[in-house]
Protein backbone atom coordinates (compact mmCIF):
# COMPACT_ATOMS: atom_id res chain seq x y z
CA UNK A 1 -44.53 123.36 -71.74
CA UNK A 2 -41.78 125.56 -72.37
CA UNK A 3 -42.35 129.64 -72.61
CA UNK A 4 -39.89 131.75 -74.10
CA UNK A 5 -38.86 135.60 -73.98
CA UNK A 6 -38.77 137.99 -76.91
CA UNK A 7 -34.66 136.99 -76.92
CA UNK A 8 -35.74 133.02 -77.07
CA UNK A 9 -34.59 132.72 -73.88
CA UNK A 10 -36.11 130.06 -71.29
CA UNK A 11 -38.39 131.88 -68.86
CA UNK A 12 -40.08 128.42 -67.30
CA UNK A 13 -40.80 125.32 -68.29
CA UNK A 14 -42.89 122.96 -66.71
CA UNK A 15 -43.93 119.12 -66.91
CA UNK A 16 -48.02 118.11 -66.36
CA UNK A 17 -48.13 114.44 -64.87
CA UNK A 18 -51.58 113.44 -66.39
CA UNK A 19 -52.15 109.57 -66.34
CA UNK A 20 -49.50 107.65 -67.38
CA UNK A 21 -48.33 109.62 -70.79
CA UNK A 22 -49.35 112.59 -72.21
CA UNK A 23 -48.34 114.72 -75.22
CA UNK A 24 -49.97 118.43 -75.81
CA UNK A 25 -50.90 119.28 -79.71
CA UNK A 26 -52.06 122.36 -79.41
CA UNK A 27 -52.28 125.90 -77.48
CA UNK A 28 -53.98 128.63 -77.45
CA UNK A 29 -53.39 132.40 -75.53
CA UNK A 30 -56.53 133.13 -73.85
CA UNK A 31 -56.50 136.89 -72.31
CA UNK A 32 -53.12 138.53 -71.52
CA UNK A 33 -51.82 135.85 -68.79
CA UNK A 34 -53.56 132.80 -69.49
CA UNK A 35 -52.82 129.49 -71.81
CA UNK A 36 -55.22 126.52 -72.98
CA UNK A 37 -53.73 123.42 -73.85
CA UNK A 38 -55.34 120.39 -75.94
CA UNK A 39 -53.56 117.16 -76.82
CA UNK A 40 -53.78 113.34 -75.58
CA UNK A 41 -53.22 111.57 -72.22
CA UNK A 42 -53.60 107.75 -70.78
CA UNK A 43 -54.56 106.50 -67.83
CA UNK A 44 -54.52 103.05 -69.40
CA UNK A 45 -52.39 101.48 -71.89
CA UNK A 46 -54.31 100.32 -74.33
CA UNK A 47 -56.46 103.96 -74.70
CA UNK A 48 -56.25 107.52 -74.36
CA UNK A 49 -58.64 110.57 -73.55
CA UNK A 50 -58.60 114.11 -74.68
CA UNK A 51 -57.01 116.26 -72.46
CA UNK A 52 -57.68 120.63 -71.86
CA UNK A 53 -55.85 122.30 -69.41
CA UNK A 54 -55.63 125.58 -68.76
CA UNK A 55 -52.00 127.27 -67.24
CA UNK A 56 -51.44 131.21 -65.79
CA UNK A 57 -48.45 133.26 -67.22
CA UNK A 58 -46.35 131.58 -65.07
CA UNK A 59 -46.69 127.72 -65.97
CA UNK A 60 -48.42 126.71 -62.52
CA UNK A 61 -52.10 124.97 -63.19
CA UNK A 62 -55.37 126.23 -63.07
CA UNK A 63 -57.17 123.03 -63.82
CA UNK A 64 -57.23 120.36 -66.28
CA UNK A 65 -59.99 117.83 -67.64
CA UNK A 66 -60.37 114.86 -69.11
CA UNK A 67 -62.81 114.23 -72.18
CA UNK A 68 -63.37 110.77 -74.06
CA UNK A 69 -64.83 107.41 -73.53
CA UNK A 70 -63.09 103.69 -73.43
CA UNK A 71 -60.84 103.92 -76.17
CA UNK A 72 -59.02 106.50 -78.10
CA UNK A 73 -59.24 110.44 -78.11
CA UNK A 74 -57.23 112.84 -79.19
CA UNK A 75 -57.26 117.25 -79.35
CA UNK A 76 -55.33 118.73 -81.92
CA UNK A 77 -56.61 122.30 -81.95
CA UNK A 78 -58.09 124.61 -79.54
CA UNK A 79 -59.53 128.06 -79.71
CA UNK A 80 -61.34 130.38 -77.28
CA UNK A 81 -64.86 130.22 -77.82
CA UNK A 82 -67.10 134.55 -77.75
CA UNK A 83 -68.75 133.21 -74.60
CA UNK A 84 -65.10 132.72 -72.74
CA UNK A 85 -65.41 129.10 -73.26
CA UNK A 86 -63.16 126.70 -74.73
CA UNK A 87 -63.76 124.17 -78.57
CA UNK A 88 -61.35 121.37 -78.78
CA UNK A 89 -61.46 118.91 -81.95
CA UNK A 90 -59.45 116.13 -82.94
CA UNK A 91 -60.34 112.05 -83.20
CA UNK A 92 -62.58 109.56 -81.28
CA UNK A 93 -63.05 106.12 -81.48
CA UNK A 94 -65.67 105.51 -78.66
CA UNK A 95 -68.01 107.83 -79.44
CA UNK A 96 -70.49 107.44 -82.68
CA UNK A 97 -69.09 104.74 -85.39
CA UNK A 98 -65.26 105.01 -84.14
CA UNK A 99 -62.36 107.35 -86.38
CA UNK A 100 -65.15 110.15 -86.32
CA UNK A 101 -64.16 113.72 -86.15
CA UNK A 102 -64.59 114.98 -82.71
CA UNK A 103 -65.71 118.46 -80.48
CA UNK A 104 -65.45 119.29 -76.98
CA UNK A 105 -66.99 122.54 -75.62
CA UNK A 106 -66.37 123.85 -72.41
CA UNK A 107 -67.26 127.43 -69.84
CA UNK A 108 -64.39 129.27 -68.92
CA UNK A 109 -63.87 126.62 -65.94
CA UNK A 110 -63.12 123.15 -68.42
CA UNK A 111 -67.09 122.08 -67.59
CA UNK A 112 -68.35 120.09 -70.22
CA UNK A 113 -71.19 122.07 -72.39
CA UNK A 114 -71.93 120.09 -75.11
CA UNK A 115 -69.87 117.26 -77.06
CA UNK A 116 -69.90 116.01 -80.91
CA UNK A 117 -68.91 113.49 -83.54
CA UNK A 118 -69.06 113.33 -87.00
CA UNK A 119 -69.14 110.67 -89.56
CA UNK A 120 -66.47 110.61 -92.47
CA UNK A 121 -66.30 108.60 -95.75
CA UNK A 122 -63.46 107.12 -93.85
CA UNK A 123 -60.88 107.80 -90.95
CA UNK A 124 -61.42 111.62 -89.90
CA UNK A 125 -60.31 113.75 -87.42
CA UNK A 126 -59.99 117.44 -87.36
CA UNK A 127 -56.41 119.51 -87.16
CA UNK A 128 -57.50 123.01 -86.48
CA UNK A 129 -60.62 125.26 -85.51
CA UNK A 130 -60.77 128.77 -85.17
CA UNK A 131 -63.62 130.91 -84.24
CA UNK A 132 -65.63 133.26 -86.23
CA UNK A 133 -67.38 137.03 -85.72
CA UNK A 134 -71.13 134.95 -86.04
CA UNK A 135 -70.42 132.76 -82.51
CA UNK A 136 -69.55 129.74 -84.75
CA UNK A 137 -66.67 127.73 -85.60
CA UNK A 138 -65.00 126.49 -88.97
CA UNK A 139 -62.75 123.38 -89.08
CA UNK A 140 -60.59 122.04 -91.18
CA UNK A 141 -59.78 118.07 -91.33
CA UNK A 142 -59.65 114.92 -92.56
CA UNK A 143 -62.45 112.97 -94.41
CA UNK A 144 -61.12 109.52 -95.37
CA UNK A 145 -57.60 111.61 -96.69
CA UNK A 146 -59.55 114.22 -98.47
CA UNK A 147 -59.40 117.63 -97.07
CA UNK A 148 -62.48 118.81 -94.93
CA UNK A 149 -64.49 121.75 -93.57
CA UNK A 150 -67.09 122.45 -91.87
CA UNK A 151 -68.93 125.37 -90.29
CA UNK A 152 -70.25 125.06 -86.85
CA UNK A 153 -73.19 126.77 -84.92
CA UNK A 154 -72.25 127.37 -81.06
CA UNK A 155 -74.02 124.26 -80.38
CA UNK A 156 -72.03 122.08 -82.30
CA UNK A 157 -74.74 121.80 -84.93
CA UNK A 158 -73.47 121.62 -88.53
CA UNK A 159 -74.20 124.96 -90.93
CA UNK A 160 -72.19 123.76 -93.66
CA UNK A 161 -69.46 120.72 -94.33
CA UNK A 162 -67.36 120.64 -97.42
CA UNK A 163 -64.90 117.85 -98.52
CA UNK A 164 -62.11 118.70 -101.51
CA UNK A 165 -62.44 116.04 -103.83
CA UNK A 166 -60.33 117.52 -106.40
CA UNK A 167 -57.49 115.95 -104.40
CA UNK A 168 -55.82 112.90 -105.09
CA UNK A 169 -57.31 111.65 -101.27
CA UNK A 170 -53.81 110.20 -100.50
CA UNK A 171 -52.70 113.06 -97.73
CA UNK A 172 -53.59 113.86 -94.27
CA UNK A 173 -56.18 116.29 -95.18
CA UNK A 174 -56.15 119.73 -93.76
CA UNK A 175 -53.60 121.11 -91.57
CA UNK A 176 -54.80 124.29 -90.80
CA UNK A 177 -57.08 126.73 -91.49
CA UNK A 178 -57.26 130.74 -91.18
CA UNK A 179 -59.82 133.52 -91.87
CA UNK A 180 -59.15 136.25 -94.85
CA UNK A 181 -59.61 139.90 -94.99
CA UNK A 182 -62.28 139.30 -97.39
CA UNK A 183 -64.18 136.99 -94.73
CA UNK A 184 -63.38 133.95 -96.47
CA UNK A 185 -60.95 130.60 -95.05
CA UNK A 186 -57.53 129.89 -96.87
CA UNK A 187 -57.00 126.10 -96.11
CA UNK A 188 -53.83 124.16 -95.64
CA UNK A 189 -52.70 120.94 -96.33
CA UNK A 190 -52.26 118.23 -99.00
CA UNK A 191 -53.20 121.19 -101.14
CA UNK A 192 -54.35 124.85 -100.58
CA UNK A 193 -57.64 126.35 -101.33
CA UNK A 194 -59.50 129.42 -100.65
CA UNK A 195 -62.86 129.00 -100.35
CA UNK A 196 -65.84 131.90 -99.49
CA UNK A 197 -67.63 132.54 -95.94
CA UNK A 198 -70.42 129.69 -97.20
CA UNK A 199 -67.38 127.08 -98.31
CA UNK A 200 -67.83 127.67 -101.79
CA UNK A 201 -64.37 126.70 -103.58
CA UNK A 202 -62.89 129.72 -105.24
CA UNK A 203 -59.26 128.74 -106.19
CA UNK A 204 -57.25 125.49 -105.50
CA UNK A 205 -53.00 125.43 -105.47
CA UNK A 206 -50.90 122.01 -105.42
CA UNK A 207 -49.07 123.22 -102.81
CA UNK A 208 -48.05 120.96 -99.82
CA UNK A 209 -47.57 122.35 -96.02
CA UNK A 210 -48.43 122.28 -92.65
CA UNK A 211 -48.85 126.04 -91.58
CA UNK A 212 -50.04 129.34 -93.53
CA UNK A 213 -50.56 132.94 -92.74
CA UNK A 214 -52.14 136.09 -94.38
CA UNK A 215 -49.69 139.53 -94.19
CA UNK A 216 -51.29 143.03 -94.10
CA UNK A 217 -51.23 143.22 -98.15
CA UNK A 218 -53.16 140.09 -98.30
CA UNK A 219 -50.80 137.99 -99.24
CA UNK A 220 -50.04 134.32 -97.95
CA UNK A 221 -47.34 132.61 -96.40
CA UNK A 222 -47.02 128.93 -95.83
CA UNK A 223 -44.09 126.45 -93.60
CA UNK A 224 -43.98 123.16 -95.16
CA UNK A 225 -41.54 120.51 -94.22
């Protein structure tokens, strides 16, 4: 991990020795000193775990766990849950029918609360999850190469999933997702979409990109490579 001043100047970096490799996906600014971090890690060759660690202002470790079962794992988004907690998703293959979409939810301290997978038409994962103003959480993935949402309750319980079929199914799914000023979700991807607070589809653009952001006027901006 490498933090940076407001001149993008080094101000520490630091290196995490967890099992034998490990490479973080994701992080997330929790308070005003405070860092999450989600990503992979192996203790074994042939597998690897998801990892959540969470870091003070200066680098040095507060504590990091482990999350997965014999085979592969993965976090690539994390976001700080209205109870102080932590929600990690990403990929498992050991838990449910293997290449399911997978949760993690932790207390402010990394303790496991609750844990979830979800079948897919095909490989899935999810690739970011924010939280919302009702204590849930909407995340946008992969379903077999389609783009995919879904709306959970704070127990991991599904209120609503929604796969873009209108897609040619050939990508990655979604990249990213953020909440609009009108309480809806602008999507990311192998395409873009807006879609409504109950993931109703209201417009669709064949735009490609890995990143997006809403400015004050409304307006979007996406970083695609």
């Amino acid at each position: 991990i490498v933090r940076f001043n407001n001149l993008g100047d080094i101000s520490w970096s630091r290196i995490y020795p967890i099992g034998i490799a490990a490479t973080g996906l994701a992080i997330c600014q929790v308070g005003s000193n405070e860092f999450v971090i989600t990503g992979r890690c192996a203790y074994e060759i042939d597998n690897a775990e998801l990892f959540i660690a969470k870091i003070k202002s200066n680098g040095d470790t507060c504590w990091i766990r482990t999350f997965g079962g014999v085979e592969f794992e993965c976090g690539n988004s994390i976001c700080l849950a209205q109870d102080g907690g932590y929600v990690a998703t990403g990929r498992t293959n050991s838990i449910g029918d293997g290449n399911e979409i997978y949760f993690v939810k932790t207390d402010s301290n990394g303790i496991l609360q609750w844990e979830k997978s979800i079948a897919n038409i095909g490989i899935g994962w999810g690739n970011s999850i924010i939280s919302t103003n009702d204590n849930s959480f909407v995340v946008a993935g992969n379903n077999g190469g389609y783009p995919w949402v879904l709306k959970l309750n704070s127990t991991g319980d599904t209120i609503w999933t929604k796969t873009n079929y209108y897609t040619s199914g050939s990508g990655d799914g979604n990249s990213c997702i953020i909440p609009t000023q009108d309480s809806g979700y602008v999507s990311f991807g192998c395409s873009e979409y807006k879609i409504n607070s109950s993931g109703a589809l209201i417009w669709q653009r064949s735009y490609w990109g890995n990143k997006i952001a809403e400015t004050h006027e409304g307006h979007l901006v996406n970083v695609s490579n």
